[in-house]
Protein backbone atom coordinates (compact mmCIF):
# COMPACT_ATOMS: atom_id res chain seq x y z
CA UNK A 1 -2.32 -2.83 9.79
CA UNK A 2 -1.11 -4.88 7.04
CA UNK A 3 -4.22 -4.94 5.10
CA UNK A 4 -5.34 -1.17 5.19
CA UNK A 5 -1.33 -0.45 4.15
CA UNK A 6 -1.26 -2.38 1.44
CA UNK A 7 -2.99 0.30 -0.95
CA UNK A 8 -1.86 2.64 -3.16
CA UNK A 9 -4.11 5.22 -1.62
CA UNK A 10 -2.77 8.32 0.40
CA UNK A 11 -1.76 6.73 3.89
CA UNK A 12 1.32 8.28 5.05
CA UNK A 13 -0.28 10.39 7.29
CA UNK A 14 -3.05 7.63 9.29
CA UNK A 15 0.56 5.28 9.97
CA UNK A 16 1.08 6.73 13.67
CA UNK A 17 -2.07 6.90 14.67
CA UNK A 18 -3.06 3.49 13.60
CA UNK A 19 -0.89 1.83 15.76
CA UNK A 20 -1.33 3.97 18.58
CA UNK A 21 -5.00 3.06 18.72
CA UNK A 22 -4.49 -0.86 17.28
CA UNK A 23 -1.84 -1.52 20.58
CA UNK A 24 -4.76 0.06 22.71
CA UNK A 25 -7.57 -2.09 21.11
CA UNK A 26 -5.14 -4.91 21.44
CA UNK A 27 -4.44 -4.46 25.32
CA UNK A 28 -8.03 -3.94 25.84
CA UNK A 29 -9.08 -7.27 23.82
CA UNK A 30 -6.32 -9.36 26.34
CA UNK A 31 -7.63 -7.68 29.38
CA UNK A 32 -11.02 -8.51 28.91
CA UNK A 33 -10.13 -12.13 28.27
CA UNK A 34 -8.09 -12.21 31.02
CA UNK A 35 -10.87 -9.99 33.27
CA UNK A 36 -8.34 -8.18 34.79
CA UNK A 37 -8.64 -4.22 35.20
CA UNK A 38 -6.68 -1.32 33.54
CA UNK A 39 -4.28 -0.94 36.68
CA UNK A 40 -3.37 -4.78 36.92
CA UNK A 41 -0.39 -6.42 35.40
CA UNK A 42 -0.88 -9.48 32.95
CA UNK A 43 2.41 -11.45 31.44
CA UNK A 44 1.00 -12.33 28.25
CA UNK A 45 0.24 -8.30 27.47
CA UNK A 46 3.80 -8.11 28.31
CA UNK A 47 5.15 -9.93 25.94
CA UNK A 48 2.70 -8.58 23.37
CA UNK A 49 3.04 -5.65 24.06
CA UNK A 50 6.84 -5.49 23.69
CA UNK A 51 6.86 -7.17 20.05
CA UNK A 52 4.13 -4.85 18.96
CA UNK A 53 6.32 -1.55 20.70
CA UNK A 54 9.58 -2.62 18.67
CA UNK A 55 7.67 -3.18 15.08
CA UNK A 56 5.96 -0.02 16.25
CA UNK A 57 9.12 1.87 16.61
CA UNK A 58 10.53 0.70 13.36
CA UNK A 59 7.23 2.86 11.48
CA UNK A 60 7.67 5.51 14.12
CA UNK A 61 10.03 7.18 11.51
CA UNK A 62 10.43 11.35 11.67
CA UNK A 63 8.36 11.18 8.60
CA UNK A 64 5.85 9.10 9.39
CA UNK A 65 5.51 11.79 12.83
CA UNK A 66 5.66 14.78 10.34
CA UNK A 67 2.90 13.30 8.07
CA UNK A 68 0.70 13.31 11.37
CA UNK A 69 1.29 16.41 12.89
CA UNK A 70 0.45 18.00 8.90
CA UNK A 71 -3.38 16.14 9.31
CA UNK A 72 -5.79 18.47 10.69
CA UNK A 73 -8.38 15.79 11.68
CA UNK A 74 -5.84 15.41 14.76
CA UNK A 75 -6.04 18.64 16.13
CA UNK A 76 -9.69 19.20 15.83
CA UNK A 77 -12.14 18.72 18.98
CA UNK A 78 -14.21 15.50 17.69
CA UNK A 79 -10.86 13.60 17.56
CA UNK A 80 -9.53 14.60 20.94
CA UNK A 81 -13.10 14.08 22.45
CA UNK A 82 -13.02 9.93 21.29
CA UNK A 83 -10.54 9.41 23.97
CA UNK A 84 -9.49 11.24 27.10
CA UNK A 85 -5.63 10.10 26.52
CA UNK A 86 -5.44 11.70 23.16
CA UNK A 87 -3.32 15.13 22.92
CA UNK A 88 -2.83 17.21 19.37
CA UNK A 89 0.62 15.95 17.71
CA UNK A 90 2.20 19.27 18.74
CA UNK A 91 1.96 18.93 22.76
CA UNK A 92 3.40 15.37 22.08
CA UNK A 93 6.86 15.20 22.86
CA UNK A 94 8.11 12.50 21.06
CA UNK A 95 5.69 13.33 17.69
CA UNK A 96 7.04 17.06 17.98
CA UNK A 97 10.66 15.75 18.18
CA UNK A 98 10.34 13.61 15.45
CA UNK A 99 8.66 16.41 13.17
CA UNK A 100 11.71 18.42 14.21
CA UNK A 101 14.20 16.38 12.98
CA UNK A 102 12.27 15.79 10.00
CA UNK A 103 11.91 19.55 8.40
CA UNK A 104 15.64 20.69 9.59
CA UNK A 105 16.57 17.54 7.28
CA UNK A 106 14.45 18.62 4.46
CA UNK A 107 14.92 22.14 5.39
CA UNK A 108 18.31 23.03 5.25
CA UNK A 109 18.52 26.93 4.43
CA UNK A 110 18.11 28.54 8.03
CA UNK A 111 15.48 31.05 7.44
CA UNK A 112 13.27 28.52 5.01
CA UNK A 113 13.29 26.63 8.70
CA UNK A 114 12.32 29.42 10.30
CA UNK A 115 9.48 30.45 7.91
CA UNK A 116 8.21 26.90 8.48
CA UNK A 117 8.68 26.70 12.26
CA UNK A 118 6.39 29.60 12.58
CA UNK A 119 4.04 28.79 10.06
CA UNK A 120 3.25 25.22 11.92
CA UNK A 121 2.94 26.97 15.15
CA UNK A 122 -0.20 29.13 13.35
CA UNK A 123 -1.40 25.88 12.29
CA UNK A 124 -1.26 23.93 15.27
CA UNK A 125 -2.31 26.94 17.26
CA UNK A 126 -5.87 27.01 14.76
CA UNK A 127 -4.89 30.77 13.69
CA UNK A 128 -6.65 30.35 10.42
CA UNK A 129 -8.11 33.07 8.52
CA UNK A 130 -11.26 31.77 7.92
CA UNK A 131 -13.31 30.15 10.83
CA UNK A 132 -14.91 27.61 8.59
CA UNK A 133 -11.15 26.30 8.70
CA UNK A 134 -11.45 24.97 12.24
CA UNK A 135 -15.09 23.03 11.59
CA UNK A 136 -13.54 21.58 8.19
CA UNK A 137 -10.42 19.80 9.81
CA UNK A 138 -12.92 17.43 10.86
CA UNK A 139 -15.15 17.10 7.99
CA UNK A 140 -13.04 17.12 5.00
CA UNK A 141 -10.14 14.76 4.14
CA UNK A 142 -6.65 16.31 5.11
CA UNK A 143 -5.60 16.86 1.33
CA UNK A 144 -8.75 18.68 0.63
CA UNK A 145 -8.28 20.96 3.83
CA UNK A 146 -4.97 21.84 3.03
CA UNK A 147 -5.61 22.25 -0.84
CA UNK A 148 -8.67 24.57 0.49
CA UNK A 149 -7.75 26.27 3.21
CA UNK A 150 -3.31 25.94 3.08
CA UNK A 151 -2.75 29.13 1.17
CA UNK A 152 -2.10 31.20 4.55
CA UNK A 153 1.15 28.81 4.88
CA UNK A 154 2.18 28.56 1.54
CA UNK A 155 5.72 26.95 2.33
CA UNK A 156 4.13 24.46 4.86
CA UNK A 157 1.40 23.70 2.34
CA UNK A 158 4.04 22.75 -0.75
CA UNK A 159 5.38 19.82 2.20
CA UNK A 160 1.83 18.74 3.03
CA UNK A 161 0.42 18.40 0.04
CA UNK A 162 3.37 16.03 -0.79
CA UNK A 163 3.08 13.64 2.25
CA UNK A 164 -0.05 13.41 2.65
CA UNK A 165 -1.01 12.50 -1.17
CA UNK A 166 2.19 9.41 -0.27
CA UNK A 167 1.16 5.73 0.12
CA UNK A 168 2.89 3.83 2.78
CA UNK A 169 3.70 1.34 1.39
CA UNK A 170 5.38 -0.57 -2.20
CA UNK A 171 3.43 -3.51 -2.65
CA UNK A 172 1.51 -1.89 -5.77
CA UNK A 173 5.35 -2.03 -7.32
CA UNK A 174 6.15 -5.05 -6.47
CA UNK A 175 3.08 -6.28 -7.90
CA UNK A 176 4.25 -5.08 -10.78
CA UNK A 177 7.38 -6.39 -10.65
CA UNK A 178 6.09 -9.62 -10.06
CA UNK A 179 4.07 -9.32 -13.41
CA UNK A 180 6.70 -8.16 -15.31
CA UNK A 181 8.65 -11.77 -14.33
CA UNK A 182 5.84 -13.48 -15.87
CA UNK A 183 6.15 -11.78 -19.09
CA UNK A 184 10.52 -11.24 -19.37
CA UNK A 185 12.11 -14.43 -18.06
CA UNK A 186 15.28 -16.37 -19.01
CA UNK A 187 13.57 -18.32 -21.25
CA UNK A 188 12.16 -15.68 -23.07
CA UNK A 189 14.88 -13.17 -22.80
CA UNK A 190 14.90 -11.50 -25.93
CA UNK A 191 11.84 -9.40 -26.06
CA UNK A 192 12.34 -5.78 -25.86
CA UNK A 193 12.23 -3.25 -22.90
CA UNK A 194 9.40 -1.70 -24.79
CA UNK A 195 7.12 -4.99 -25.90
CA UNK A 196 7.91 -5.90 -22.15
CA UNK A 197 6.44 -2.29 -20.88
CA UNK A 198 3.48 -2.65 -22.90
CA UNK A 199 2.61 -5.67 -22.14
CA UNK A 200 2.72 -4.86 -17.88
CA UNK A 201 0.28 -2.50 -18.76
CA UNK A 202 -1.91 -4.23 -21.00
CA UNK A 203 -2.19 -7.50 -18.57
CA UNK A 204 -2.33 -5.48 -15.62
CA UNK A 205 -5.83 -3.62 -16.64
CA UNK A 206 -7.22 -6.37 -18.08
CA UNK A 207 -6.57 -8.03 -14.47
CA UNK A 208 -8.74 -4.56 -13.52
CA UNK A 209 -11.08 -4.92 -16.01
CA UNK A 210 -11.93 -8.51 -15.06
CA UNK A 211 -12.99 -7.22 -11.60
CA UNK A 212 -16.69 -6.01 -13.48
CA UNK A 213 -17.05 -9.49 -15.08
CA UNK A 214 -20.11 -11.61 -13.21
CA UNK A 215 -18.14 -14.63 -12.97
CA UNK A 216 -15.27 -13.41 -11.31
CA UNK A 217 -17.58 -11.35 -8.65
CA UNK A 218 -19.41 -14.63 -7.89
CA UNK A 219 -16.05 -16.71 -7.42
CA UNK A 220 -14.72 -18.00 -4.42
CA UNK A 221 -11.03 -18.59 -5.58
CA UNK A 222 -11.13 -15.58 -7.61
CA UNK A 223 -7.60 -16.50 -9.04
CA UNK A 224 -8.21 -13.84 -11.79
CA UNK A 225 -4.62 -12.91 -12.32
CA UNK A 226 -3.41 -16.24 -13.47
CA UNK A 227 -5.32 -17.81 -15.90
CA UNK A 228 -8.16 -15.09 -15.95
CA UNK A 229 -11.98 -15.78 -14.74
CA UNK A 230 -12.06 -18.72 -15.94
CA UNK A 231 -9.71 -20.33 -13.83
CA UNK A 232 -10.69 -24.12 -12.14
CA UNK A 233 -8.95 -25.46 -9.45
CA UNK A 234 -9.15 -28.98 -11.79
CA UNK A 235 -6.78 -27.62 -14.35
CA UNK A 236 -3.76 -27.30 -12.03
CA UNK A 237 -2.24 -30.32 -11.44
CA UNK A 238 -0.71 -30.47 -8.41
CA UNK A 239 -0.25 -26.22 -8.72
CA UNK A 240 3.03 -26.13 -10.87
CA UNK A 241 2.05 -26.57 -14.19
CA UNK A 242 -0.69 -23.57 -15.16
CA UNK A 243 1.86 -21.47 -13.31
CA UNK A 244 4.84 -22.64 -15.41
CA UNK A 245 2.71 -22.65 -18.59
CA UNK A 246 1.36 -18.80 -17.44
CA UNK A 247 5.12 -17.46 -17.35
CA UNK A 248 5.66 -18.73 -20.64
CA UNK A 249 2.44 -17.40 -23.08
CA UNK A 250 1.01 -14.40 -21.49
CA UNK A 251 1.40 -12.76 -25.15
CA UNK A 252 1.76 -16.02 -27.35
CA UNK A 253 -1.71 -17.14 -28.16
CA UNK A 254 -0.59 -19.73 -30.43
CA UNK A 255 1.76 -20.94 -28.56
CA UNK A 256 -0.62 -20.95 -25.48
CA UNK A 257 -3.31 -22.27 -27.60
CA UNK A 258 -1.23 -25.68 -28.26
CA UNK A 259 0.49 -25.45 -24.48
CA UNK A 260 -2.71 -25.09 -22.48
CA UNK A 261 -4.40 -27.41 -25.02
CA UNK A 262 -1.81 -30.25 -24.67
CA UNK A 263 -1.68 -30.05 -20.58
CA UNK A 264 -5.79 -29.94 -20.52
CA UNK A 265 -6.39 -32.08 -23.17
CA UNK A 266 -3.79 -34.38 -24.40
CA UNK A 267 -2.01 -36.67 -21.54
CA UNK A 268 -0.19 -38.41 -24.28
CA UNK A 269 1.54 -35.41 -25.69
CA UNK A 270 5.05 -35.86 -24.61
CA UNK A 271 7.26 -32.38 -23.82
CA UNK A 272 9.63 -32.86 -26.98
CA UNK A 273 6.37 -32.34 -28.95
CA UNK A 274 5.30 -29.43 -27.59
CA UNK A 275 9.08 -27.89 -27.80
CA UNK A 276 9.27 -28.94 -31.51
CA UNK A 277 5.25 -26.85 -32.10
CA UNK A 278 6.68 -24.06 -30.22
CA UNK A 279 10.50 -24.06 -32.24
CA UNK A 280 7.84 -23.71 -35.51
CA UNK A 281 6.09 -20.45 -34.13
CA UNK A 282 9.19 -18.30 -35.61
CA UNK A 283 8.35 -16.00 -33.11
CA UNK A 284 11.50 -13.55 -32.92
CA UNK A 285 10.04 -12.73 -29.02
CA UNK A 286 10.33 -16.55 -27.89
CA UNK A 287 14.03 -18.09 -26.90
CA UNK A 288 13.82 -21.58 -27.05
């Protein structure tokens, strides 16, 4: 669950559903180890089954149940037909009063709500006007249906085209954040907001960029984001010190140039030294 979240690709919409099936696949893995049948009672699935309900309840949010009752793949017959337990999102109680609380939030003029409410029950009923509508909701991706076929629920299709085009998660920001500490630190807290913006941008598509380079598709550490594709394990020293030295010259080459050098190269070079090379840089960007 973790790893197919952690995208910045349109997943709002697959959250339910992927745990609904994962605690399934989960309870079926435990019962085969355990070879006990469907209808018999095992006290590890218990416990299991319990920790994976209460993280499961704490994604089971009423948007997370709106963004899967607006998916057409779930209402079409190739996706009921996988498994006999599956229903469509609107004969689901606790899906349908999740959704509800969910568009009379976002919804708050009464006959918008109404508009809406009747709208979804053409949806989920599969009055479309166009019978290639019902084939599609299992052949094309839900954004594409609704971008193709959502015009005969205009108001519902302004909502869906929102949620479902939403990622599921903020790790792509934090990434971000986390390069942004590399470059703006307190010891090099005078750069501007704008050198600082720039810079984000230029290191983080050069990290992209270095994804095509042979050397990096062929490496096993592939610690590309660091000290670029040419990063060996031998130059870190215990870990600290290419990490240290990477916070402080992502956009200094000079200054890298003598920093790297002395920590590769020169054992003798005491730290004073390298502060007094650095102090001579007169580099308005650098606080020493």
């Amino acid at each position: 669950m973790l790893r197919i979240a952690d995208t910045d690709k349109p997943c709002l919409h697959l959250v339910y559903e992927m745990w609904d099936s994962m605690i399934e696949k989960v309870k079926a893995v435990i019962y085969r180890h355990e070879g006990l049948e469907d209808d018999q009672y095992s006290s590890f699935w218990g416990v299991v089954n319990d920790i994976l309900i209460d993280r499961w309840t704490k994604n089971s949010t009423p948007l997370h149940c709106l963004a899967h009752s607006l998916n057409p793949k779930y209402y079409s017959i190739e996706w009921l037909s996988e498994n006999p337990k599956r229903i469509p999102p609107h004969r689901d109680h606790e899906i349908s009063m999740e959704r509800s609380k969910c568009l009379e939030r976002y919804f708050e003029d009464e006959n918008e709500l109404t508009v809406v409410k009747y709208e979804f029950a053409k949806f989920s009923g599969g009055r479309f006007p166009s019978p290639s509508a019902l084939t599609d909701r299992w052949t094309l991706l839900p954004l594409v249906w609704w971008q193709y076929h959502g015009s005969a629920f205009p108001t519902l299709q302004t909502l869906a085209l929102k949620l479902l085009g939403q990622p599921c998660s903020s790790s792509c920001a934090e990434r971000n954040w986390s390069t942004y500490k590399f470059i703006h630190s307190l010891k090099r807290n005078k750069m501007a907001p704008a050198r600082a913006e720039d810079l984000v941008y230029v290191h983080s598509n050069l990290r992209l960029l270095s994804r095509r380079n042979e050397e990096y598709i062929h490496t096993a550490t592939k610690m590309w984001d660091i000290a670029g594709d040419s990063w060996n394990e031998s130059d870190m020293h215990g870990g600290a010190g290419i990490l240290e030295n990477a916070a402080l010259t992502l956009d200094e080459p000079e200054l890298e140039a003598i920093v790297i050098g002395n920590v590769n190269t020169s054992a003798t070079t005491s730290e004073s030294e390298v502060r007094s090379e650095a102090i001579d840089l007169e580099d308005d960007d650098i606080c020493v």
